[in-house]
N, C-alpha and C. Protein backbone atom coordinates (compact mmCIF):
# COMPACT_ATOMS: atom_id res chain seq x y z
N UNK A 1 0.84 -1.17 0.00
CA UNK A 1 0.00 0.00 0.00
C UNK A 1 0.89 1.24 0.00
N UNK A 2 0.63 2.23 -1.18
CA UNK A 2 1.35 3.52 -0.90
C UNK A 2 1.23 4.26 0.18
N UNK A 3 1.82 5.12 0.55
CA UNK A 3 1.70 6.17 1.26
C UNK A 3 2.38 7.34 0.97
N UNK A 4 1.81 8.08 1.79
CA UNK A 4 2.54 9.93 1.49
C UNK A 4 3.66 9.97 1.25
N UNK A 5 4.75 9.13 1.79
CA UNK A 5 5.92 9.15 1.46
C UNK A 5 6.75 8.35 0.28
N UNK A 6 5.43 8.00 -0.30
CA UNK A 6 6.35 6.78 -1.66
C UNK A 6 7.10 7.91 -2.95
N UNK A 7 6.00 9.06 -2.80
CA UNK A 7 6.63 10.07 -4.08
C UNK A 7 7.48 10.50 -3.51
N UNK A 8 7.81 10.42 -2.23
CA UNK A 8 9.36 11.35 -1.61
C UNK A 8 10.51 10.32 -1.93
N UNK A 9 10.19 9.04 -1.81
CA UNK A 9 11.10 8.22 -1.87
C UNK A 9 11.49 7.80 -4.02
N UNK A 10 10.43 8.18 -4.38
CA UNK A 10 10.45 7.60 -5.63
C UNK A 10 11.32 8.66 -5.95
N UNK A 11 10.87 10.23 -6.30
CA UNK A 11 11.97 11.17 -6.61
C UNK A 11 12.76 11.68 -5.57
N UNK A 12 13.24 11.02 -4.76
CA UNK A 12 14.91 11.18 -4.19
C UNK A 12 15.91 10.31 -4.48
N UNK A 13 15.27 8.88 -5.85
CA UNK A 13 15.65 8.17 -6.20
C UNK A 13 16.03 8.01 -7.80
N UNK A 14 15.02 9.22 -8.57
CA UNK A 14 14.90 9.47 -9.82
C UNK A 14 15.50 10.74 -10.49
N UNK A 15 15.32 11.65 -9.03
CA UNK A 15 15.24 13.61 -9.31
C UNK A 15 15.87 13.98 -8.17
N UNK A 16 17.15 13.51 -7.64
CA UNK A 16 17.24 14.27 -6.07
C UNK A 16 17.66 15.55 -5.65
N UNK A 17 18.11 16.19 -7.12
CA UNK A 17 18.45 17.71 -6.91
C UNK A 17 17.26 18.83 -7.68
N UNK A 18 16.42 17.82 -7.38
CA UNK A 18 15.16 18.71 -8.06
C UNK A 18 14.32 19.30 -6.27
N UNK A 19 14.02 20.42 -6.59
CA UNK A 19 13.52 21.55 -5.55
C UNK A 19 12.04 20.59 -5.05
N UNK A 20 12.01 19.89 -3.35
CA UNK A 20 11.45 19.31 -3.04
C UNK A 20 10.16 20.44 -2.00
N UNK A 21 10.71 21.15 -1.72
CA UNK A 21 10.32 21.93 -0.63
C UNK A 21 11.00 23.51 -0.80
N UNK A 22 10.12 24.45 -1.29
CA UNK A 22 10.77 26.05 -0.83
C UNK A 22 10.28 26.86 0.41
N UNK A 23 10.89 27.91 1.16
CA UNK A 23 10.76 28.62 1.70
C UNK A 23 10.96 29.84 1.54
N UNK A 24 10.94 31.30 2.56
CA UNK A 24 11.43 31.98 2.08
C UNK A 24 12.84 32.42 2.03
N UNK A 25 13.49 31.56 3.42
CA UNK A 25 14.90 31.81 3.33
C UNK A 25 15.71 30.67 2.97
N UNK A 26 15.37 29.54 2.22
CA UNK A 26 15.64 28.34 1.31
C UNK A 26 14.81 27.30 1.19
N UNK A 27 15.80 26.26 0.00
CA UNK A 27 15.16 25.18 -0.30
C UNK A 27 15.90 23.78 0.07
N UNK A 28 15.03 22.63 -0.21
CA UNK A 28 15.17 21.17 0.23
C UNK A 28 14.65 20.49 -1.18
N UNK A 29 15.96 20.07 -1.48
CA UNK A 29 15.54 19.14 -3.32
C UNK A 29 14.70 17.92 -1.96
N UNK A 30 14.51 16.93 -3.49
CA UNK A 30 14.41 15.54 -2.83
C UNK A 30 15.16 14.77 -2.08
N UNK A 31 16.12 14.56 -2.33
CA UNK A 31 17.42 14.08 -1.42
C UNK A 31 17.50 14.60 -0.33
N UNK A 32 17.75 15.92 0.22
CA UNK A 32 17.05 16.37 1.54
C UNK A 32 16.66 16.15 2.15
N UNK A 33 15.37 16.28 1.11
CA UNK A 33 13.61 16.12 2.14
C UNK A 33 13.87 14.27 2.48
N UNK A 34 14.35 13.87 1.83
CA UNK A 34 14.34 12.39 2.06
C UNK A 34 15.18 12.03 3.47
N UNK A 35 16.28 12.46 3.33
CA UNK A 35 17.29 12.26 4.65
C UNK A 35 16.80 12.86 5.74
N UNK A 36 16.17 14.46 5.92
CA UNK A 36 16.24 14.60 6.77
C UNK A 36 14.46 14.11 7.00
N UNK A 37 14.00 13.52 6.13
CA UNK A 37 12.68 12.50 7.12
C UNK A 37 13.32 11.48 7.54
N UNK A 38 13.93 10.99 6.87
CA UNK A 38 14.63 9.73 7.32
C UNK A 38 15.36 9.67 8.98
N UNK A 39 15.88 10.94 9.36
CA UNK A 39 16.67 11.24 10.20
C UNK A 39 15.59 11.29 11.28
N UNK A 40 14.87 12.45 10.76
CA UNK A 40 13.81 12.29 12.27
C UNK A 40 12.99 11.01 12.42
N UNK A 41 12.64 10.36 11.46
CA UNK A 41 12.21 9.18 11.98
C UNK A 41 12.88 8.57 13.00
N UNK A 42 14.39 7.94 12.69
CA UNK A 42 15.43 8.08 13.53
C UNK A 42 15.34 8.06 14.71
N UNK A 43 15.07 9.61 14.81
CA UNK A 43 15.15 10.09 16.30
C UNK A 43 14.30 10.06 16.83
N UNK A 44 13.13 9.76 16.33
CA UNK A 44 11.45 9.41 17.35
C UNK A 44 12.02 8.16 18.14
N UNK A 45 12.62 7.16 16.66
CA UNK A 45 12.56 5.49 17.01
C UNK A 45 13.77 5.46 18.51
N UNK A 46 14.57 6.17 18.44
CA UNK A 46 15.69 6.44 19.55
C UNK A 46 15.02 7.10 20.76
N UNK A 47 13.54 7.86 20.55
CA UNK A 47 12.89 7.84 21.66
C UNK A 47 11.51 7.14 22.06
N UNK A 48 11.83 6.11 21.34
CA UNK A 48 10.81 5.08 22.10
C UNK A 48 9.62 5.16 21.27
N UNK A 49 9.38 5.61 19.88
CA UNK A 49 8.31 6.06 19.09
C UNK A 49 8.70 4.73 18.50
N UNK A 50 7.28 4.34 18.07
CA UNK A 50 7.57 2.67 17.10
C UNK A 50 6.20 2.95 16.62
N UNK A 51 5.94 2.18 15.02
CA UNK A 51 4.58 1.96 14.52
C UNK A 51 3.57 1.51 15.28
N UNK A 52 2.96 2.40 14.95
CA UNK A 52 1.26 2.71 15.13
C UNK A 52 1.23 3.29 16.54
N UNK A 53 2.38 4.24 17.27
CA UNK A 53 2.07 4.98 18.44
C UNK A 53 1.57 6.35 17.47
N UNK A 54 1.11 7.18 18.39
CA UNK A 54 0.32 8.45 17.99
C UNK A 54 1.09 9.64 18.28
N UNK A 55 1.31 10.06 17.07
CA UNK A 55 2.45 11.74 17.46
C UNK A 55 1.58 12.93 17.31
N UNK A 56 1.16 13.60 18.19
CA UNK A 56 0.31 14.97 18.11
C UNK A 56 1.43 15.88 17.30
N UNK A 57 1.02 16.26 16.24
CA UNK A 57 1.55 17.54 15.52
C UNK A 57 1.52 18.91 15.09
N UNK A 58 1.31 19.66 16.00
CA UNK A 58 1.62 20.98 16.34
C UNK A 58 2.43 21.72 15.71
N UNK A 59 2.22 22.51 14.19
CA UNK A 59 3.14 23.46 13.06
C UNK A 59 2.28 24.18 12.07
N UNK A 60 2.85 25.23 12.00
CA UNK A 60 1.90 26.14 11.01
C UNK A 60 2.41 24.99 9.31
N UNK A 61 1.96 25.91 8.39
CA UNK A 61 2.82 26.11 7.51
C UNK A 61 4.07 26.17 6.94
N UNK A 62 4.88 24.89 7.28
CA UNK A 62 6.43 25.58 7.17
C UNK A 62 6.86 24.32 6.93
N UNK A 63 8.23 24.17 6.17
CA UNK A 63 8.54 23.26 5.26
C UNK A 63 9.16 22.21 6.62
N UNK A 64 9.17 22.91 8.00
CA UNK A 64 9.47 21.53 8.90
C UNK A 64 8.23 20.52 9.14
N UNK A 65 7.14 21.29 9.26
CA UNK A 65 5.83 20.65 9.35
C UNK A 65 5.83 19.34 8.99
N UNK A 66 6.40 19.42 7.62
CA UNK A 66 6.18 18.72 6.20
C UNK A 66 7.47 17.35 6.50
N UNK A 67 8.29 17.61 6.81
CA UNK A 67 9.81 17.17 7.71
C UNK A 67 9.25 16.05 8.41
N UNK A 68 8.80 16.65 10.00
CA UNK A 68 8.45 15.97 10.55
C UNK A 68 7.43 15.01 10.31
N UNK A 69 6.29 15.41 9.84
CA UNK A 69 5.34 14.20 9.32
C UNK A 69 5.79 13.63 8.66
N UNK A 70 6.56 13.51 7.26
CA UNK A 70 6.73 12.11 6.68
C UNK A 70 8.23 11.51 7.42
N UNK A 71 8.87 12.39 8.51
CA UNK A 71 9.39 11.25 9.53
C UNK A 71 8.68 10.27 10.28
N UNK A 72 7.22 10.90 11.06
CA UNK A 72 6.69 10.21 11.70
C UNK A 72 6.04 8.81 10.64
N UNK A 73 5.33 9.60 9.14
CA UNK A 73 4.88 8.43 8.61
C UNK A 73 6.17 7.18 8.25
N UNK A 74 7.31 7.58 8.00
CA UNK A 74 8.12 6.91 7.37
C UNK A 74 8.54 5.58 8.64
N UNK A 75 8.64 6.16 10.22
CA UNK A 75 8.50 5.05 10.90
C UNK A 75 7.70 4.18 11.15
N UNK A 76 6.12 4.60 10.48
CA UNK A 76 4.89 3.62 10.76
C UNK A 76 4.08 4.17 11.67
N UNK A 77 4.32 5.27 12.63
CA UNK A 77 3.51 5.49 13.83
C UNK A 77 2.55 6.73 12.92
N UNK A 78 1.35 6.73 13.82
CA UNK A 78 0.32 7.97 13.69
C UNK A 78 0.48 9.45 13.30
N UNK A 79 0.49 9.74 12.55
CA UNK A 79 0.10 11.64 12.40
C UNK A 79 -0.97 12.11 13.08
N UNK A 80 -1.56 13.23 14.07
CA UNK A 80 -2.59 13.34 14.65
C UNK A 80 -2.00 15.32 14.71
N UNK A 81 -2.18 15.54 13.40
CA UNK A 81 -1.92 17.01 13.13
C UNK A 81 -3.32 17.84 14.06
N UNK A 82 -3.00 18.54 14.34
CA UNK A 82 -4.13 20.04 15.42
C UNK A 82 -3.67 21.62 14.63
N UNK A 83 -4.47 21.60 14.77
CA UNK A 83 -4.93 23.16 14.25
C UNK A 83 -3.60 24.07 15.26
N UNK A 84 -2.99 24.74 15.09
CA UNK A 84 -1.83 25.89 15.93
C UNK A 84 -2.53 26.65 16.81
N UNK A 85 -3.65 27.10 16.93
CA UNK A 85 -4.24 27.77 17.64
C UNK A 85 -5.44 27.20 18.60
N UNK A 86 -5.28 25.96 18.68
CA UNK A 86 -5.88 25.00 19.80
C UNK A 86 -5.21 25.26 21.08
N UNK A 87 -5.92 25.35 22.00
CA UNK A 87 -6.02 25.82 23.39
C UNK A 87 -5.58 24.57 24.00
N UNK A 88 -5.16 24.30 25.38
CA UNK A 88 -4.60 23.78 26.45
C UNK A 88 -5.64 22.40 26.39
N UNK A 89 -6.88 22.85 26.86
CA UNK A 89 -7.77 22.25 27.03
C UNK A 89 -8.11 21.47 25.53
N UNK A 90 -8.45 21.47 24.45
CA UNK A 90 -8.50 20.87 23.38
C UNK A 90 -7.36 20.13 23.41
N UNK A 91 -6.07 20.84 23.50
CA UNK A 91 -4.58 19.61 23.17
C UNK A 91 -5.33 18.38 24.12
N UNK A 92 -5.38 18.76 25.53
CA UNK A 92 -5.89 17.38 26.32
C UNK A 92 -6.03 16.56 25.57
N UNK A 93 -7.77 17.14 25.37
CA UNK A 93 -8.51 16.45 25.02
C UNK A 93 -7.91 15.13 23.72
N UNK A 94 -7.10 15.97 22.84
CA UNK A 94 -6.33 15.45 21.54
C UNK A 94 -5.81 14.72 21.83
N UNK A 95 -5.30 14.53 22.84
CA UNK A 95 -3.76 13.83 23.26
C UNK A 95 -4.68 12.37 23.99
N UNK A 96 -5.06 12.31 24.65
CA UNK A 96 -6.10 11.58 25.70
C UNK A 96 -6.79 10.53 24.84
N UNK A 97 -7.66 11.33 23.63
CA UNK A 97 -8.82 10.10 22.91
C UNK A 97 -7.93 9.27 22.00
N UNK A 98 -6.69 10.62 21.53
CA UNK A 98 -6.08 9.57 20.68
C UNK A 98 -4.52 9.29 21.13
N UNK A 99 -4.92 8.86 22.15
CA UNK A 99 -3.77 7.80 22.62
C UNK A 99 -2.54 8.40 22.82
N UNK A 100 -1.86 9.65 21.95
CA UNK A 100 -0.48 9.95 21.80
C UNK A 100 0.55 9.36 22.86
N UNK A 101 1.59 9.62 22.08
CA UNK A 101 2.92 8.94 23.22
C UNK A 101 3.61 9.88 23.06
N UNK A 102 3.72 11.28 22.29
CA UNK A 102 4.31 12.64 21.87
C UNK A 102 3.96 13.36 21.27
N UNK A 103 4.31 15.06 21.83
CA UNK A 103 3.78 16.04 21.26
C UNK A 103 4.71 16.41 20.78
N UNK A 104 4.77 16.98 18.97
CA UNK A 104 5.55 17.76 18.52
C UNK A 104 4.96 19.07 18.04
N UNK A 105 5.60 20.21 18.52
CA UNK A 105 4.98 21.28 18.54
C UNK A 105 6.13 22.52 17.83
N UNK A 106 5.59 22.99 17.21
CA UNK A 106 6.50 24.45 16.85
C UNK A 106 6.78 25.23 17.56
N UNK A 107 8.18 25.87 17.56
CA UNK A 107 8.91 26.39 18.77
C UNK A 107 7.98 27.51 19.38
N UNK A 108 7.65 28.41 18.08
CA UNK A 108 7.13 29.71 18.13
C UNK A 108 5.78 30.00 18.99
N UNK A 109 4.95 28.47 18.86
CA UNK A 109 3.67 28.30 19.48
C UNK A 109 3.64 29.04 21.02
N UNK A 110 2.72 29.19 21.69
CA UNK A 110 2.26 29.65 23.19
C UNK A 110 2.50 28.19 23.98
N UNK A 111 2.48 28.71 24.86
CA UNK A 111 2.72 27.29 25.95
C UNK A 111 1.78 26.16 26.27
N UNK A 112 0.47 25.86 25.09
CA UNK A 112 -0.33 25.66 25.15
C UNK A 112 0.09 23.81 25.47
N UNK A 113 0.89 23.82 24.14
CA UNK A 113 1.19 22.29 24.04
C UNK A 113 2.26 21.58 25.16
N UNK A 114 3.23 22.85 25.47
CA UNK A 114 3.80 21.95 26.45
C UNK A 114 2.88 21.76 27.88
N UNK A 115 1.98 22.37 28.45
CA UNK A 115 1.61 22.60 29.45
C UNK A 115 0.43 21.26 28.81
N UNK A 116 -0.29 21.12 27.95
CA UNK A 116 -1.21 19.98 27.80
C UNK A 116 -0.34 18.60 27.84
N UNK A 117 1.08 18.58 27.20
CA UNK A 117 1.66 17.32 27.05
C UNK A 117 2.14 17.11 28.62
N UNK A 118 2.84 18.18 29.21
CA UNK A 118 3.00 17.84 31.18
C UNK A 118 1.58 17.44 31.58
N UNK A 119 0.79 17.80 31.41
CA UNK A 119 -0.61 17.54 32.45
C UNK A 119 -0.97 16.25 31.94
N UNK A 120 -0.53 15.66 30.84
CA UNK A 120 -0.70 14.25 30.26
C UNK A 120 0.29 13.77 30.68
N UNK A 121 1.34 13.97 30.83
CA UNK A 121 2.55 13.07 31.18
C UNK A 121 3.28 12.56 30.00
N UNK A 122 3.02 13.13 29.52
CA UNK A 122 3.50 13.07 27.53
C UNK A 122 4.73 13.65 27.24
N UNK A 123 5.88 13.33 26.93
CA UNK A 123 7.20 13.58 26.44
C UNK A 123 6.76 14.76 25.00
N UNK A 124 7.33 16.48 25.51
CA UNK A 124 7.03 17.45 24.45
C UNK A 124 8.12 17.52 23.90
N UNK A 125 8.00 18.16 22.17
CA UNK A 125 9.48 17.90 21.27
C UNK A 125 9.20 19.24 20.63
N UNK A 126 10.16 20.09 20.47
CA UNK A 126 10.17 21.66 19.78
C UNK A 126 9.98 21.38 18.53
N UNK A 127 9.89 22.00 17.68
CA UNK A 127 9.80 21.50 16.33
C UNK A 127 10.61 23.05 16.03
N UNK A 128 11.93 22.88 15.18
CA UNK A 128 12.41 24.26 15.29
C UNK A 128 12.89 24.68 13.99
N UNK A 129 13.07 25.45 13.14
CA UNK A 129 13.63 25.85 11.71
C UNK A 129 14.58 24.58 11.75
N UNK A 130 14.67 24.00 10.27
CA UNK A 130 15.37 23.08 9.99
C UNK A 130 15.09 21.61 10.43
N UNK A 131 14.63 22.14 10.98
CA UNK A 131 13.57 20.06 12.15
C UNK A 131 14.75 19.62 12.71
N UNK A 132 15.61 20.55 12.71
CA UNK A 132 16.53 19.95 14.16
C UNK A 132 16.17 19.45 14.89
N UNK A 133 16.79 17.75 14.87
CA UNK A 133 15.98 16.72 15.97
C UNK A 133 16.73 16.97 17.48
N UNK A 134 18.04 17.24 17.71
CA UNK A 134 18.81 17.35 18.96
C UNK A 134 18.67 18.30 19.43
N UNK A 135 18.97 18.81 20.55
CA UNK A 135 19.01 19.73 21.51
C UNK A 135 20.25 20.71 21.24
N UNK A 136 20.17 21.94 21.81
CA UNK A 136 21.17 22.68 21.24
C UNK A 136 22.52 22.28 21.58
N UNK A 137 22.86 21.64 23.00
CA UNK A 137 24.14 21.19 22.77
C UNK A 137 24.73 20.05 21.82
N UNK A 138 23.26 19.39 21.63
CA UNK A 138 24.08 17.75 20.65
C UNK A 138 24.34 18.67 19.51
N UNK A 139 23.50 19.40 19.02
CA UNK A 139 23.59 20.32 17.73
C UNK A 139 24.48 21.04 17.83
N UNK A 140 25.39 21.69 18.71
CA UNK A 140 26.70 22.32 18.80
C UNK A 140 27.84 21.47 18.73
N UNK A 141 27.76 20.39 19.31
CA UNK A 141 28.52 19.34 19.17
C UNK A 141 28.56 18.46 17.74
N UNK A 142 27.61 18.66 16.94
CA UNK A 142 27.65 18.28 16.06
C UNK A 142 28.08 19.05 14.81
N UNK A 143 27.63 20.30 15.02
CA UNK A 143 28.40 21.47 14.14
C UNK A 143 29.52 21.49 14.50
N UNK A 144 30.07 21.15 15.24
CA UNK A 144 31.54 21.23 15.34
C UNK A 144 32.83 20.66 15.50
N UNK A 145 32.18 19.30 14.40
CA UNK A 145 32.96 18.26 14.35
C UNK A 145 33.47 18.92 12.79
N UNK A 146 34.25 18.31 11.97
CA UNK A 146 34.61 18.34 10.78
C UNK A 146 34.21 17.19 9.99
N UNK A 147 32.69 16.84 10.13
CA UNK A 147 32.13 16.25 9.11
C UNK A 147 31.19 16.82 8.10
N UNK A 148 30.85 16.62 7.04
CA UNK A 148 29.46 16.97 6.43
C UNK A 148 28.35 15.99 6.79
N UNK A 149 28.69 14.68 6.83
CA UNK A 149 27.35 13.88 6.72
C UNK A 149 25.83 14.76 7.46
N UNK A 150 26.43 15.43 8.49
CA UNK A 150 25.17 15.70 9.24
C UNK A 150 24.66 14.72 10.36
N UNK A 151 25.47 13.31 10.29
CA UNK A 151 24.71 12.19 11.55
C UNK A 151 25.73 12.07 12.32
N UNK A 152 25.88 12.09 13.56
CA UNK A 152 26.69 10.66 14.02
C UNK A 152 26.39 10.87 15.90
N UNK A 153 26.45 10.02 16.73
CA UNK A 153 26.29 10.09 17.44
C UNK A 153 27.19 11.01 18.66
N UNK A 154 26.33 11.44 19.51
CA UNK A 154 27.03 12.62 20.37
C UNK A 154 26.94 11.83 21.82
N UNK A 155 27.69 11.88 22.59
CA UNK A 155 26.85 11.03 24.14
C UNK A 155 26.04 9.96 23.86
N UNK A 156 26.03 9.28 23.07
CA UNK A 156 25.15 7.68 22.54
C UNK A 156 24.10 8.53 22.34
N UNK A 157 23.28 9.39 21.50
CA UNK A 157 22.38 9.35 21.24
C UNK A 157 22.58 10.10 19.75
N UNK A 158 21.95 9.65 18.43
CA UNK A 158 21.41 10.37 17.81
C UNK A 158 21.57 12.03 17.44
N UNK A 159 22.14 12.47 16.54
CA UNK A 159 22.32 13.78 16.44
C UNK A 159 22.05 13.79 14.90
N UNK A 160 21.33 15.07 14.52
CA UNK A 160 21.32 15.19 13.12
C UNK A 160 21.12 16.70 13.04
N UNK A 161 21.66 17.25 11.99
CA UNK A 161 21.41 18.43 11.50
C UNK A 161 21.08 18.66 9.81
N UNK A 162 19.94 19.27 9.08
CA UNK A 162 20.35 19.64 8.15
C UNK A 162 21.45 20.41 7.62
N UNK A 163 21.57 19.68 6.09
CA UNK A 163 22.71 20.74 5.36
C UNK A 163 22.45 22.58 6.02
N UNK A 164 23.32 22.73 5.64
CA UNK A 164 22.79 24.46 6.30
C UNK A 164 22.66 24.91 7.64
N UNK A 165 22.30 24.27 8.53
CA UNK A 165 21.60 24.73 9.88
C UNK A 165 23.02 24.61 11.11
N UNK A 166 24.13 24.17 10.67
CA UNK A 166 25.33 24.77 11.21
C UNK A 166 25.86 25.87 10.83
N UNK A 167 25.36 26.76 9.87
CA UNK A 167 25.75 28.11 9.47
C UNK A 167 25.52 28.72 9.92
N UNK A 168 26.30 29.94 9.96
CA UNK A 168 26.24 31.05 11.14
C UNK A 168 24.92 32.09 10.60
């Protein structure tokens, strides 16, 4: 059975320097968009996210949005996207009927989602320009190795950065 992510995978395999994703302050061919779903999938599965758990997704418009969901689809687990301007009380509710095991939320958002994912007991995840999956020190530590790949592990866990997002 296809899914959302078979055309990401088909042209990052056919077209990978073809423009997958624009913004206004850049772009993500296919090859990109492919790795860095690939990556955050990754890093869900390194936190305990496995197929068919439920990821609340919390993002306007923005080419991480797009990132993170076909990470989450690409591991098998749930998309359970919410409107950005859902209140405390609705996240609950969101989080509760449908099961979630994580909230991923955009940095920029109000404190709506982290304060619904604590009152659930739910592990909250920033969602930040670039879908930087690590925290700012693994991500400093990782910019400041002399690799390009963008992966490798920091303190045993998981580190990834997009191309670009070690630039000053």
């Amino acid at each position: 059975m296809a899914s959302v992510i078979t055309p990401v995978l088909r042209h990052a395999s056919t077209d990978p320097d073809h423009i997958a994703l624009r913004s206004a302050q850049r772009s993500w061919t296919y090859a990109q968009l492919h790795d860095a779903a690939f990556a955050y999938s990754q890093a869900l599965r390194t936190q305990g996210i496995g197929p068919g758990d439920r990821v609340l997704l919390i993002a306007p418009t923005v080419p991480e949005f797009v990132i993170a969901y076909l990470g989450i689809v690409a591991l098998g687990a749930v998309v359970v996207p919410v409107n950005t301007m859902s209140t405390r009380a609705e996240l609950e509710y969101f989080l509760d009927e449908a099961g979630c095991s994580l909230v991923v939320a955009w940095h920029e958002l109000g404190p709506a989602a982290v304060e619904a994912a604590a009152a659930q007991g739910i592990p909250h995840w920033s969602l930040t320009e670039g879908a930087q999956v690590a925290g700012d020190e693994i991500l400093g530590a990782v910019c400041n190795r002399e690799h390009d790949d963008g992966i490798r592990p920091v303190d045993g866990r998981l580190a990834y950065a997009l191309p670009g997002a070690c630039d000053p």
